[in-house]
Protein backbone atom coordinates (compact mmCIF):
# COMPACT_ATOMS: atom_id res chain seq x y z
CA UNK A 1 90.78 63.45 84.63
CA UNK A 2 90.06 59.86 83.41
CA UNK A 3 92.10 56.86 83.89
CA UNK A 4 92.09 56.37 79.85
CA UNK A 5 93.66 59.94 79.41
CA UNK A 6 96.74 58.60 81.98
CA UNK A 7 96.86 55.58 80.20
CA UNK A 8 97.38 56.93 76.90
CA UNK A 9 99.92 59.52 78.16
CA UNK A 10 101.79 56.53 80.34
CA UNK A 11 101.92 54.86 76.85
CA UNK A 12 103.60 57.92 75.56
CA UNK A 13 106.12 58.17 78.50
CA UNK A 14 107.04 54.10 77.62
CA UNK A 15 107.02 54.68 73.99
CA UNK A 16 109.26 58.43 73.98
CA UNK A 17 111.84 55.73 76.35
CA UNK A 18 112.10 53.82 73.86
CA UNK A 19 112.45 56.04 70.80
CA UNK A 20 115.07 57.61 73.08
CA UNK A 21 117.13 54.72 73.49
CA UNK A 22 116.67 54.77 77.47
CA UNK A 23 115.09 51.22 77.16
CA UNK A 24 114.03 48.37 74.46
CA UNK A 25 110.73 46.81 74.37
CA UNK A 26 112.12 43.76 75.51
CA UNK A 27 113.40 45.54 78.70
CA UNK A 28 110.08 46.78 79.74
CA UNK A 29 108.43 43.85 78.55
CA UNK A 30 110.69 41.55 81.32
CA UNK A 31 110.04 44.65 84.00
CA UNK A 32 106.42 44.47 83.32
CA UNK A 33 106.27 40.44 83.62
CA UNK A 34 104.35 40.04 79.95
CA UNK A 35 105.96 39.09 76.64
CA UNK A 36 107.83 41.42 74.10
CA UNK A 37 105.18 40.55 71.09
CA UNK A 38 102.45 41.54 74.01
CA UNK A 39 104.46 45.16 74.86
CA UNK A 40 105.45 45.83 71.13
CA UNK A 41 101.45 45.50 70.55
CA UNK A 42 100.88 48.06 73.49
CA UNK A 43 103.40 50.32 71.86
CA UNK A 44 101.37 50.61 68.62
CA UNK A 45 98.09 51.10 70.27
CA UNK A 46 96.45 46.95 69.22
CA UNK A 47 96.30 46.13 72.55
CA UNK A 48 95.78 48.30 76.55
CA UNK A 49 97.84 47.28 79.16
CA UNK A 50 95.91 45.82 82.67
CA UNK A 51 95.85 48.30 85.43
CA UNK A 52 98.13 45.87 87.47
CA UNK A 53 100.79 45.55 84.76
CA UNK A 54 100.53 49.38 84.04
CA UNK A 55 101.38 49.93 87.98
CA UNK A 56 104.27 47.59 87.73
CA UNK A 57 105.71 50.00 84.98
CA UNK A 58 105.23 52.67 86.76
CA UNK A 59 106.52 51.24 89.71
CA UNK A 60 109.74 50.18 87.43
CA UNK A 61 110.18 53.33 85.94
CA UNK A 62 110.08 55.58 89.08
CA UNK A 63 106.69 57.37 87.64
CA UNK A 64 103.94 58.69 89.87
CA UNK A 65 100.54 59.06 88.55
CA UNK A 66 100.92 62.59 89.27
CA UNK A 67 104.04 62.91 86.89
CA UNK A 68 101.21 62.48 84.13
CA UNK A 69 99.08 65.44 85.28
CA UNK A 70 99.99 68.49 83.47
CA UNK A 71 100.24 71.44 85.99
CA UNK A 72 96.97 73.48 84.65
CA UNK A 73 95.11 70.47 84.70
CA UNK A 74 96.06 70.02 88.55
CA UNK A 75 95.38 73.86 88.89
CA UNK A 76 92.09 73.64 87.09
CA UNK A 77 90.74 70.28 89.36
CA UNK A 78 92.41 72.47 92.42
CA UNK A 79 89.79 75.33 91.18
CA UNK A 80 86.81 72.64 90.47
CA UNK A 81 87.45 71.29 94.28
CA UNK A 82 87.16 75.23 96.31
CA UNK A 83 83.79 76.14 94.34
CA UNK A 84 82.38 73.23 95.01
CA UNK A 85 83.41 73.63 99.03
CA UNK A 86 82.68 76.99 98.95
CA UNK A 87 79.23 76.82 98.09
């Protein structure tokens, strides 16, 4: 698991949010401390958020790091971790 793969699928949490109607980019732009043009740009990929910022959104939204693990992914690095102690 990289940190680029949990940024793209936090970007994907933010982005469903909004689609949904749970929040407006200008929301999440004030809970994240940077400017709406900045977050709309986020939104459609032109520009990454800062680790920082990205754990202030995460922090805002309630989401753990782990909520963007799928479960066989977690199984399969659970797997990696006992053959490597068992040898």
């Amino acid at each position: 698991m990289y940190f680029e793969v949990l940024h793209t699928r936090l970007i994907a949490v933010i982005r469903n949010r909004v689609r949904n109607g749970e929040m407006s980019e200008r929301s999440l732009a004030r809970l994240a401390g940077i400017s709406q043009p900045h977050m709309h740009n986020v939104l459609k990929g032109a520009r990454s958020l800062s680790a920082g910022t990205a754990d202030v959104i995460l922090r805002s939204l309630r989401i753990s790091l782990l909520d963007l693990i799928e479960d066989e992914e977690r199984r399969a690095q659970a797997r990696e971790r006992d053959s490597i102690t068992s040898v």
